[in-house]
PDB file of N, CA and C in Angstrom:
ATOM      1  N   UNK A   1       0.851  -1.155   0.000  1.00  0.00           N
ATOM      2  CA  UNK A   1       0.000   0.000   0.000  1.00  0.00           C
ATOM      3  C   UNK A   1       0.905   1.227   0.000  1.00  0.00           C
ATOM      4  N   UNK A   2       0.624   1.859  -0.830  1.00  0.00           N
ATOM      5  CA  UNK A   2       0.982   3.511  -1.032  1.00  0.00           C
ATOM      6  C   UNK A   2       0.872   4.508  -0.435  1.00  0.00           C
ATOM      7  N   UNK A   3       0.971   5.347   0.640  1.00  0.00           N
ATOM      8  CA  UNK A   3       0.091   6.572   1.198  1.00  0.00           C
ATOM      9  C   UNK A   3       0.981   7.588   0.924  1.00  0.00           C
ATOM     10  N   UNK A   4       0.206   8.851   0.531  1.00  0.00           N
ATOM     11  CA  UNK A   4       0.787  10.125   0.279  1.00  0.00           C
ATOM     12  C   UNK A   4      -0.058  11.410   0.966  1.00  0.00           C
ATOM     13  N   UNK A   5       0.833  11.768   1.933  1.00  0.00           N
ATOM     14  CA  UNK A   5       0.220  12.910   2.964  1.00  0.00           C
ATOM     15  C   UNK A   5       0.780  14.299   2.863  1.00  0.00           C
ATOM     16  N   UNK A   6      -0.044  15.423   2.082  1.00  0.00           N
ATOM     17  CA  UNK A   6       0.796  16.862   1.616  1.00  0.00           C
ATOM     18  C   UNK A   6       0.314  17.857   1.961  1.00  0.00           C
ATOM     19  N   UNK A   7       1.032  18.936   2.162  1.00  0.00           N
ATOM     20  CA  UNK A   7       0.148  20.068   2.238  1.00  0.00           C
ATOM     21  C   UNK A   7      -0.303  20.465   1.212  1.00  0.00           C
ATOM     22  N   UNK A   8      -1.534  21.121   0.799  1.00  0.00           N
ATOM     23  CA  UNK A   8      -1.637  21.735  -0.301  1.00  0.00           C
ATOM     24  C   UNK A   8      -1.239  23.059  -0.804  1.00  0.00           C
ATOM     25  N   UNK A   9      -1.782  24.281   0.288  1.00  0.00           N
ATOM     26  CA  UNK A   9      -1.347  25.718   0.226  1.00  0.00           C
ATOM     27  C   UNK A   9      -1.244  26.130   1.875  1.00  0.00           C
ATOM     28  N   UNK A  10       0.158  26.817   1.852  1.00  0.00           N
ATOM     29  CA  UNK A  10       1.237  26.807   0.508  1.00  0.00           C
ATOM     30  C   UNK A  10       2.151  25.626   1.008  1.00  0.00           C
ATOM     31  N   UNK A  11       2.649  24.986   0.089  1.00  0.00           N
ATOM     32  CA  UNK A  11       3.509  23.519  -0.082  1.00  0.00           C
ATOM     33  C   UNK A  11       4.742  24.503   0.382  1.00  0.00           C
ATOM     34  N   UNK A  12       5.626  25.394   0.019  1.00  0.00           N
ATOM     35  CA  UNK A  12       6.763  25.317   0.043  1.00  0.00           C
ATOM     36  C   UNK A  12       7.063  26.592   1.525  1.00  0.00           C
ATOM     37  N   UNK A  13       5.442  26.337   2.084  1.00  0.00           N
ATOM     38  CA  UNK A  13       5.876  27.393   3.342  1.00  0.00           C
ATOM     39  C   UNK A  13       6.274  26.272   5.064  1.00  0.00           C
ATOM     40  N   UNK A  14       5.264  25.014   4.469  1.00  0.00           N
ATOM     41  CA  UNK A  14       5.390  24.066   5.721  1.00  0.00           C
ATOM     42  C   UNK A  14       6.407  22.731   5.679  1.00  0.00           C
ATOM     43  N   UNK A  15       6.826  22.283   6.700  1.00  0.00           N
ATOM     44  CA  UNK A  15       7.441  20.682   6.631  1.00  0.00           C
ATOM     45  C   UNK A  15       6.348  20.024   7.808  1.00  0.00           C
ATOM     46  N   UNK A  16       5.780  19.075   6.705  1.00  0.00           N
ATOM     47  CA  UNK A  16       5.108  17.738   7.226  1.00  0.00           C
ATOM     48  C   UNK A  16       5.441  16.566   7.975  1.00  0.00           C
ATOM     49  N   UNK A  17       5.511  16.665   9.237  1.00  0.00           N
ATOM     50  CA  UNK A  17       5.984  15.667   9.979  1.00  0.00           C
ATOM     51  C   UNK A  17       4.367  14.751  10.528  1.00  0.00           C
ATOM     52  N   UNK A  18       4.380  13.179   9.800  1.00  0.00           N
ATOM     53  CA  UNK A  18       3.578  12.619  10.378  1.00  0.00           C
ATOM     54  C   UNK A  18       4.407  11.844  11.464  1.00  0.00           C
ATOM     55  N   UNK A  19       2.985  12.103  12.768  1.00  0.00           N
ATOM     56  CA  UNK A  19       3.662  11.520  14.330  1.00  0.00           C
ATOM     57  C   UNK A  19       3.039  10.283  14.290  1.00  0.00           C
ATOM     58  N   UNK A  20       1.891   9.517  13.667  1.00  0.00           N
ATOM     59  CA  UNK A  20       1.152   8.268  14.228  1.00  0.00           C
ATOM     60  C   UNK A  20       0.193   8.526  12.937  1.00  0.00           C
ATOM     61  N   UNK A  21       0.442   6.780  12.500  1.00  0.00           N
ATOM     62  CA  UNK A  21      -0.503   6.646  11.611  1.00  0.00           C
ATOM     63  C   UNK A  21      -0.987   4.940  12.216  1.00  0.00           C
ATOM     64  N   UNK A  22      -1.871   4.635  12.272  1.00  0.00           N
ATOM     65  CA  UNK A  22      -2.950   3.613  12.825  1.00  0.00           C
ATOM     66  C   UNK A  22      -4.116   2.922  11.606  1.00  0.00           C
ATOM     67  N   UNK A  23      -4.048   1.343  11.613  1.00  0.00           N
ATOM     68  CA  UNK A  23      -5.230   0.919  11.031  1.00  0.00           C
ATOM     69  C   UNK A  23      -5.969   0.686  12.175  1.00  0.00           C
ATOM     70  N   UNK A  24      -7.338   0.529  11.529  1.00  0.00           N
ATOM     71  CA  UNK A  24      -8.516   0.146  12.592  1.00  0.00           C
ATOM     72  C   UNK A  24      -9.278  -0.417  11.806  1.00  0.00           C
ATOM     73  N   UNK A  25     -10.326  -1.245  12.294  1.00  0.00           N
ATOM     74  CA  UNK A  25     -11.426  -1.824  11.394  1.00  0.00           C
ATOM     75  C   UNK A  25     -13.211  -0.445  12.012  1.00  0.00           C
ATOM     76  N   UNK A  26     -12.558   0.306  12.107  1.00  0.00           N
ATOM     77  CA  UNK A  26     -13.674   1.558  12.571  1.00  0.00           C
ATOM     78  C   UNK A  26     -13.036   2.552  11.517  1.00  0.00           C
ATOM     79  N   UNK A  27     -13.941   3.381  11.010  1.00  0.00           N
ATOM     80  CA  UNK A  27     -14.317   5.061  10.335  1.00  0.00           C
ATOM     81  C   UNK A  27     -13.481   5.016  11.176  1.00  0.00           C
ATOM     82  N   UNK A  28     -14.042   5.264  12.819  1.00  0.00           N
ATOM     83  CA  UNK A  28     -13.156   6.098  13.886  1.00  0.00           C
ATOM     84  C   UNK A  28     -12.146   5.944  14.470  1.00  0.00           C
ATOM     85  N   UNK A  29     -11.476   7.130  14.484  1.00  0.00           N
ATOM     86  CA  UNK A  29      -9.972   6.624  14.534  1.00  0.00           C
ATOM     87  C   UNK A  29      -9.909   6.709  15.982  1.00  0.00           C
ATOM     88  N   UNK A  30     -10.738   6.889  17.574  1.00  0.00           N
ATOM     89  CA  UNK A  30     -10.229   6.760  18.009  1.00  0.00           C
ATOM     90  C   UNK A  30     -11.147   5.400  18.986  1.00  0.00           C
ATOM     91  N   UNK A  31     -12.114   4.790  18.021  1.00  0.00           N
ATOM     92  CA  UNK A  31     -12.966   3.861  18.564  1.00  0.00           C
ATOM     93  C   UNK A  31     -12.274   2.691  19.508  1.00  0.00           C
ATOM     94  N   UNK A  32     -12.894   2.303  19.882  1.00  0.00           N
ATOM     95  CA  UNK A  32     -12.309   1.209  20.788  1.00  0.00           C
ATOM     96  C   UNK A  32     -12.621  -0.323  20.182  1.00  0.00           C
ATOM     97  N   UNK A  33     -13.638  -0.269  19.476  1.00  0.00           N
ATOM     98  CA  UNK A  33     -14.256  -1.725  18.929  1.00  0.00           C
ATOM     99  C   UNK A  33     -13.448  -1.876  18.032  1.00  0.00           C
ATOM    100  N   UNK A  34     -13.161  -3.752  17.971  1.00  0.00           N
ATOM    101  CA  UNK A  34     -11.929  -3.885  17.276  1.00  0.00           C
ATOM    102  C   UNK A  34     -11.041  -3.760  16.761  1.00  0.00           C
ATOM    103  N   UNK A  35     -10.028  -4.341  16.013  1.00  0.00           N
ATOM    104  CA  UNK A  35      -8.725  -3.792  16.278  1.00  0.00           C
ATOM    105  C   UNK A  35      -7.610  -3.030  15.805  1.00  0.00           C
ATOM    106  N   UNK A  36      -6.670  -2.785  16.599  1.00  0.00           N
ATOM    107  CA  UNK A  36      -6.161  -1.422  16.151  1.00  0.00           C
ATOM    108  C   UNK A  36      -4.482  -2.122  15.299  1.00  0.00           C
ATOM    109  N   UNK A  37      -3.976  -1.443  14.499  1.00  0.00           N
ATOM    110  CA  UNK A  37      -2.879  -1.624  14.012  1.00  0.00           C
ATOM    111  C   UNK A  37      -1.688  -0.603  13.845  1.00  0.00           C
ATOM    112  N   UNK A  38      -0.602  -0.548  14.529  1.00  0.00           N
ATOM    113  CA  UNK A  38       0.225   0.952  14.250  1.00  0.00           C
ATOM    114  C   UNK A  38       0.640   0.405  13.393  1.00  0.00           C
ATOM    115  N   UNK A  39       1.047   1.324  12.376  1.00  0.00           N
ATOM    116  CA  UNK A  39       2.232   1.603  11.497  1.00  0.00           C
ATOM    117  C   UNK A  39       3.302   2.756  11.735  1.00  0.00           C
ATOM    118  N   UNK A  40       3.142   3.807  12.316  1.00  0.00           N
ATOM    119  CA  UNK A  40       4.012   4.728  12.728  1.00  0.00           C
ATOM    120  C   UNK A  40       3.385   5.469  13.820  1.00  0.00           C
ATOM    121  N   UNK A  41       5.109   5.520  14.950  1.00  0.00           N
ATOM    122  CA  UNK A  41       4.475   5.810  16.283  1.00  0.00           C
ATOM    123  C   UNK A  41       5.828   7.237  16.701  1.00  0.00           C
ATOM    124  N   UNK A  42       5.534   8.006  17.167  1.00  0.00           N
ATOM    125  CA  UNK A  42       6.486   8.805  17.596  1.00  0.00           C
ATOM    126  C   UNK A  42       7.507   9.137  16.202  1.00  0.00           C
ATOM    127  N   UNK A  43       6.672   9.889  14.771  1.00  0.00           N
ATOM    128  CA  UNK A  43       7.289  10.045  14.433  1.00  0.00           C
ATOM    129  C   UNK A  43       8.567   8.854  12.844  1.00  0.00           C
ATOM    130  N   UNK A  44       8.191   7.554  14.084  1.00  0.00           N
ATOM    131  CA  UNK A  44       9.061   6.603  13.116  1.00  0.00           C
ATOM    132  C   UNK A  44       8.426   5.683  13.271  1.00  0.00           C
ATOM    133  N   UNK A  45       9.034   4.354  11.689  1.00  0.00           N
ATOM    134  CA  UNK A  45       7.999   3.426  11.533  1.00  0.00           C
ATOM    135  C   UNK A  45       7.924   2.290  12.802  1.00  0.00           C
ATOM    136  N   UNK A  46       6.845   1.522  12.768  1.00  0.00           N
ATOM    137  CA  UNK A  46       6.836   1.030  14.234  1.00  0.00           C
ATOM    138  C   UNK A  46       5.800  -0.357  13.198  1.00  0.00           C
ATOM    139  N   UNK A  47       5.726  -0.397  11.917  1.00  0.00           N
ATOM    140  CA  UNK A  47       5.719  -1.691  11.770  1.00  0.00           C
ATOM    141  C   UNK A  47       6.989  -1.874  10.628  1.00  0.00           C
ATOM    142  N   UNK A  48       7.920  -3.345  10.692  1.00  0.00           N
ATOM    143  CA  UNK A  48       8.961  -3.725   9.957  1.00  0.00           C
ATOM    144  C   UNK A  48       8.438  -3.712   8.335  1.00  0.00           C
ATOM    145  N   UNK A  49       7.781  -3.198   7.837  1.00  0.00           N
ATOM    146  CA  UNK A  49       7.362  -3.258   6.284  1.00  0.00           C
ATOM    147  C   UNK A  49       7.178  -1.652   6.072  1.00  0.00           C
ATOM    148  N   UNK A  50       7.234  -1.054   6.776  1.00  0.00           N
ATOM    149  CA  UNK A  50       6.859   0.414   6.355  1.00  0.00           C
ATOM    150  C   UNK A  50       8.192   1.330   6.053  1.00  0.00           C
ATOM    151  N   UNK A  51       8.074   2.043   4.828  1.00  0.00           N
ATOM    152  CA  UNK A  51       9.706   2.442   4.255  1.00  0.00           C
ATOM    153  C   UNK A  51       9.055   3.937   4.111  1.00  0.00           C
ATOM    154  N   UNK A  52       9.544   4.887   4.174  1.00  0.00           N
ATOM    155  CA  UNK A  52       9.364   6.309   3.639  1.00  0.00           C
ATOM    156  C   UNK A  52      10.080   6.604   2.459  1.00  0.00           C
ATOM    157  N   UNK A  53       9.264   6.672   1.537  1.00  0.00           N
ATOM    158  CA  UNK A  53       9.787   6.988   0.177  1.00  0.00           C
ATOM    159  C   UNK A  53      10.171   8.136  -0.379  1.00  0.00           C
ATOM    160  N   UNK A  54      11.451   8.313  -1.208  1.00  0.00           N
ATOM    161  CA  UNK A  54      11.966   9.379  -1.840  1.00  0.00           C
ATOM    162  C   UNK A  54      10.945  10.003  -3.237  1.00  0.00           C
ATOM    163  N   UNK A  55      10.842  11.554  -2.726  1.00  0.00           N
ATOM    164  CA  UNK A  55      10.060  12.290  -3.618  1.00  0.00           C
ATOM    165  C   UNK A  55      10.048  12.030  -5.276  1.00  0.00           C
ATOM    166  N   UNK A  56      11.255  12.553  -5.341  1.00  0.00           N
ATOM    167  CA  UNK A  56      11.792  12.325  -6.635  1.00  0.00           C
ATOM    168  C   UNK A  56      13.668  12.522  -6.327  1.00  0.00           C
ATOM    169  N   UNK A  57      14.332  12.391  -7.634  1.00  0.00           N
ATOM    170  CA  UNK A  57      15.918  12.048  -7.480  1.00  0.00           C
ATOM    171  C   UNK A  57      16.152  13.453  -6.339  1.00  0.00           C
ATOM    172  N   UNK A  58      15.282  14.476  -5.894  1.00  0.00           N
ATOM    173  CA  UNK A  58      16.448  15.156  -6.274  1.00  0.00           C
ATOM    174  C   UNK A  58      15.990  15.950  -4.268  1.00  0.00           C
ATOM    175  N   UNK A  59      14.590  15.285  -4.098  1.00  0.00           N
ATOM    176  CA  UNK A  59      13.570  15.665  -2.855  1.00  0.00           C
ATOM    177  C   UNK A  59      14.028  14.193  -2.335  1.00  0.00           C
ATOM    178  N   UNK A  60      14.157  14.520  -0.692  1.00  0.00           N
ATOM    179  CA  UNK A  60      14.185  13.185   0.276  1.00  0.00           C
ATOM    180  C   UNK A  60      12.665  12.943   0.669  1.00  0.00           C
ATOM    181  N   UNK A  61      12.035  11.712   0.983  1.00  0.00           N
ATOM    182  CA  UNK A  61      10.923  11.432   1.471  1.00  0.00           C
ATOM    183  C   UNK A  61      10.669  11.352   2.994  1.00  0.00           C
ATOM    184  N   UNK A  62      11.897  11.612   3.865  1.00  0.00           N
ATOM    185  CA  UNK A  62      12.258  11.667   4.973  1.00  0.00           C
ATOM    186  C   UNK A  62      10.905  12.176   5.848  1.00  0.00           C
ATOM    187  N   UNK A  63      10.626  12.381   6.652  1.00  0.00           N
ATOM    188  CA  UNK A  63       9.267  12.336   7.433  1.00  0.00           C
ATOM    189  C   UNK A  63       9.795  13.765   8.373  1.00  0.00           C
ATOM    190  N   UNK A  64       9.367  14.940   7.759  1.00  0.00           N
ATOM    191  CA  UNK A  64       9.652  16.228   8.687  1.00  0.00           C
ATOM    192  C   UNK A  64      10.471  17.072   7.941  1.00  0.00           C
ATOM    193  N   UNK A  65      11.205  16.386   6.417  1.00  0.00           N
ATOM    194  CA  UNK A  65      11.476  17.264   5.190  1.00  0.00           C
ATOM    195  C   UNK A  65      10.904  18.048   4.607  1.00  0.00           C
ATOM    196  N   UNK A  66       9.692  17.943   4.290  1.00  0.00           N
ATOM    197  CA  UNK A  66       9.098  18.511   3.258  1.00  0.00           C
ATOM    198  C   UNK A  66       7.692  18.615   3.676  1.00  0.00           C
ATOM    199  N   UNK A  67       7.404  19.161   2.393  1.00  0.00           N
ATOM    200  CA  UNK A  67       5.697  19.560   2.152  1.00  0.00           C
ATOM    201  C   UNK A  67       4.937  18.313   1.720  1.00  0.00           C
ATOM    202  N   UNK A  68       5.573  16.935   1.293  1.00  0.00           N
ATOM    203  CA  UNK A  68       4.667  15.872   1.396  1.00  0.00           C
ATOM    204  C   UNK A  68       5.482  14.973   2.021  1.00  0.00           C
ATOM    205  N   UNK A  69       4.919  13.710   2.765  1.00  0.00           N
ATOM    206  CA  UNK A  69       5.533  12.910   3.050  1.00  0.00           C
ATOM    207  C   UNK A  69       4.691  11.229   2.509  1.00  0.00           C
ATOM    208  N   UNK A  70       5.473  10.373   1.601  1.00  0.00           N
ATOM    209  CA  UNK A  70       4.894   9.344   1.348  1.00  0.00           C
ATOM    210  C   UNK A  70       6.122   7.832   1.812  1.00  0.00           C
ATOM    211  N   UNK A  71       5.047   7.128   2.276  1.00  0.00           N
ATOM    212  CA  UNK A  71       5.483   5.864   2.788  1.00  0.00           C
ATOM    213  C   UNK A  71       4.499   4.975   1.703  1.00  0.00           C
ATOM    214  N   UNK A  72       5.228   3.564   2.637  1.00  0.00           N
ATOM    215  CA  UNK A  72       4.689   2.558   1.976  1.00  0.00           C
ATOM    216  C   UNK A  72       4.515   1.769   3.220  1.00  0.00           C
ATOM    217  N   UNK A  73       3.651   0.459   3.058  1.00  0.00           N
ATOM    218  CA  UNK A  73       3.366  -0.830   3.644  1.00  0.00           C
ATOM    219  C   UNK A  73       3.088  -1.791   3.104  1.00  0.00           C
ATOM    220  N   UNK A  74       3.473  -3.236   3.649  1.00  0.00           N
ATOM    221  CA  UNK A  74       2.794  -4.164   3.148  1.00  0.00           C
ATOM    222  C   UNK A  74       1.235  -4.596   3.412  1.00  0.00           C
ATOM    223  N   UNK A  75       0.531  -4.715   2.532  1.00  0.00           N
ATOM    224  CA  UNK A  75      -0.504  -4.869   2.868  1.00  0.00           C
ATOM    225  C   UNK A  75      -1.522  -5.825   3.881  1.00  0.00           C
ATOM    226  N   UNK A  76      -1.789  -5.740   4.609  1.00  0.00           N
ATOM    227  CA  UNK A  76      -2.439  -7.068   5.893  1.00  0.00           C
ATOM    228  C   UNK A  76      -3.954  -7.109   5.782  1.00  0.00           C
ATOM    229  N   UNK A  77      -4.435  -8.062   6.579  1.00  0.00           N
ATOM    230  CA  UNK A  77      -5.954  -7.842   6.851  1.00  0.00           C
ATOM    231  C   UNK A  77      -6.277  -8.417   8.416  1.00  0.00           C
ATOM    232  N   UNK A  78      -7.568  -7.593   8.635  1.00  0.00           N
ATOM    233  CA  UNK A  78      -7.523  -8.538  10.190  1.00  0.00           C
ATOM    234  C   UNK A  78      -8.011  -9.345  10.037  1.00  0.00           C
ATOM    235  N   UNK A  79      -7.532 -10.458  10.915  1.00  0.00           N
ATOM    236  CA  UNK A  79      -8.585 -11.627  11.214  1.00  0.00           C
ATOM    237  C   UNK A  79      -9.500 -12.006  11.116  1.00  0.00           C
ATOM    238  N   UNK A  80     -10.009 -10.896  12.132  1.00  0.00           N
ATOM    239  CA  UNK A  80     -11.770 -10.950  12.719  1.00  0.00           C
ATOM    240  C   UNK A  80     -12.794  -9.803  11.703  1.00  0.00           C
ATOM    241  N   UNK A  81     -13.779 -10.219  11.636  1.00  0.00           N
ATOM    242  CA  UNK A  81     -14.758  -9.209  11.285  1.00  0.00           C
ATOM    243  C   UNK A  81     -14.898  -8.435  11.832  1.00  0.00           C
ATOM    244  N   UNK A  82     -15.061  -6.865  11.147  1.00  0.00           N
ATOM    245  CA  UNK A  82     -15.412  -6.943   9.983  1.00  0.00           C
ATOM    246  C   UNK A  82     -14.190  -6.599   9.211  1.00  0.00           C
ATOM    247  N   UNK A  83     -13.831  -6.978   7.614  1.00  0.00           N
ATOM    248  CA  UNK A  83     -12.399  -6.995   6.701  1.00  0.00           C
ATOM    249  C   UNK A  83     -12.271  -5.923   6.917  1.00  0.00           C
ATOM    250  N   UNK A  84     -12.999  -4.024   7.009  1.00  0.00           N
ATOM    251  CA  UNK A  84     -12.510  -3.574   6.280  1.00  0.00           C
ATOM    252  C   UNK A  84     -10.996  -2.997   7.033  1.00  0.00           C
ATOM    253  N   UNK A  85     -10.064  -1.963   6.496  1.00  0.00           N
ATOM    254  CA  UNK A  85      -9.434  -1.081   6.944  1.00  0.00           C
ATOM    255  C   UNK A  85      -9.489  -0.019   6.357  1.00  0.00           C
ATOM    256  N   UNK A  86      -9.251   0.752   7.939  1.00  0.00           N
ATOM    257  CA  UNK A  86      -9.542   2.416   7.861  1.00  0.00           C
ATOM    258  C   UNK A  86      -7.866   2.753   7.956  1.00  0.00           C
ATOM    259  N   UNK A  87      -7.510   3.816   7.787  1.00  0.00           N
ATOM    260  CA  UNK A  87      -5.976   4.197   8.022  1.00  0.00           C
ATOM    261  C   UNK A  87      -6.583   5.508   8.231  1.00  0.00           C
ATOM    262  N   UNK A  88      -5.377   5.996   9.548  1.00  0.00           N
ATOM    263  CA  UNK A  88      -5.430   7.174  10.356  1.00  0.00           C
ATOM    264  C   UNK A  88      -4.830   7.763  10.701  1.00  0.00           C
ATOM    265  N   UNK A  89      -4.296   8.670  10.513  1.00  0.00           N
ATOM    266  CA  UNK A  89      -2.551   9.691  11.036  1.00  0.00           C
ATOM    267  C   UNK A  89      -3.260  10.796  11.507  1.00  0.00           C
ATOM    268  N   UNK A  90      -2.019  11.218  12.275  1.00  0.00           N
ATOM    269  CA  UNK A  90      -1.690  12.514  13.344  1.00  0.00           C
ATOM    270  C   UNK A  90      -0.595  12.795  12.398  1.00  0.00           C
ATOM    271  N   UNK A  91      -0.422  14.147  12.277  1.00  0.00           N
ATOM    272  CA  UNK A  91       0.553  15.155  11.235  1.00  0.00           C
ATOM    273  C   UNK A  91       1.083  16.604  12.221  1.00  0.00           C
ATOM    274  N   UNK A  92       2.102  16.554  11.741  1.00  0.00           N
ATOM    275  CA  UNK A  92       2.081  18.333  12.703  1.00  0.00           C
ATOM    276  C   UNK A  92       2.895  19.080  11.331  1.00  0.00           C
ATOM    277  N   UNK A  93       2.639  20.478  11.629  1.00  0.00           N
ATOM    278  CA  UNK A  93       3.315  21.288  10.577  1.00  0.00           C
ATOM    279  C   UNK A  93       4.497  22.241  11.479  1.00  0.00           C
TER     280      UNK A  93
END
């Protein structure tokens, strides 16, 4: 899975640092009914499949560089019902 998190306006006034990004099988990101999945906690990845990807040759994808920040994951599913997943981040500028 792909995710790409940016500012829009103005891109070249902010740096995007995502702090916590979370699956859940809830819309709500801060529900309690079933279960929760980190992918990034404090900033850095906190599951072993998640890479932060480079912009282009010339932009780092580094997490607190820039005006977008995109990662990756491998894709999972939960267990239990119900399949779906929600994905959820905390960002600071």
């Amino acid at each position: 899975v792909y995710v790409e998190v940016s500012v829009t306006e103005p891109a070249d006034y902010f740096l995007l640092q995502i702090n916590e990004c979370w699956a859940t099988q809830s819309p709500q990101p801060n529900s309690t009914n079933g279960l929760v999945h980190s992918l990034i906690q404090n900033g850095c990845a906190n599951d072993r499949t998640v890479s932060f990807l480079d912009l282009d040759d010339e932009t780092s994808g580094q997490n607190g560089k820039s005006s977008t920040v995109r990662y990756s994951f491998d894709m999972f599913r939960f267990i239990t019902e119900p399949h779906e997943l929600y994905l959820h981040c905390t960002v600071q500028l």
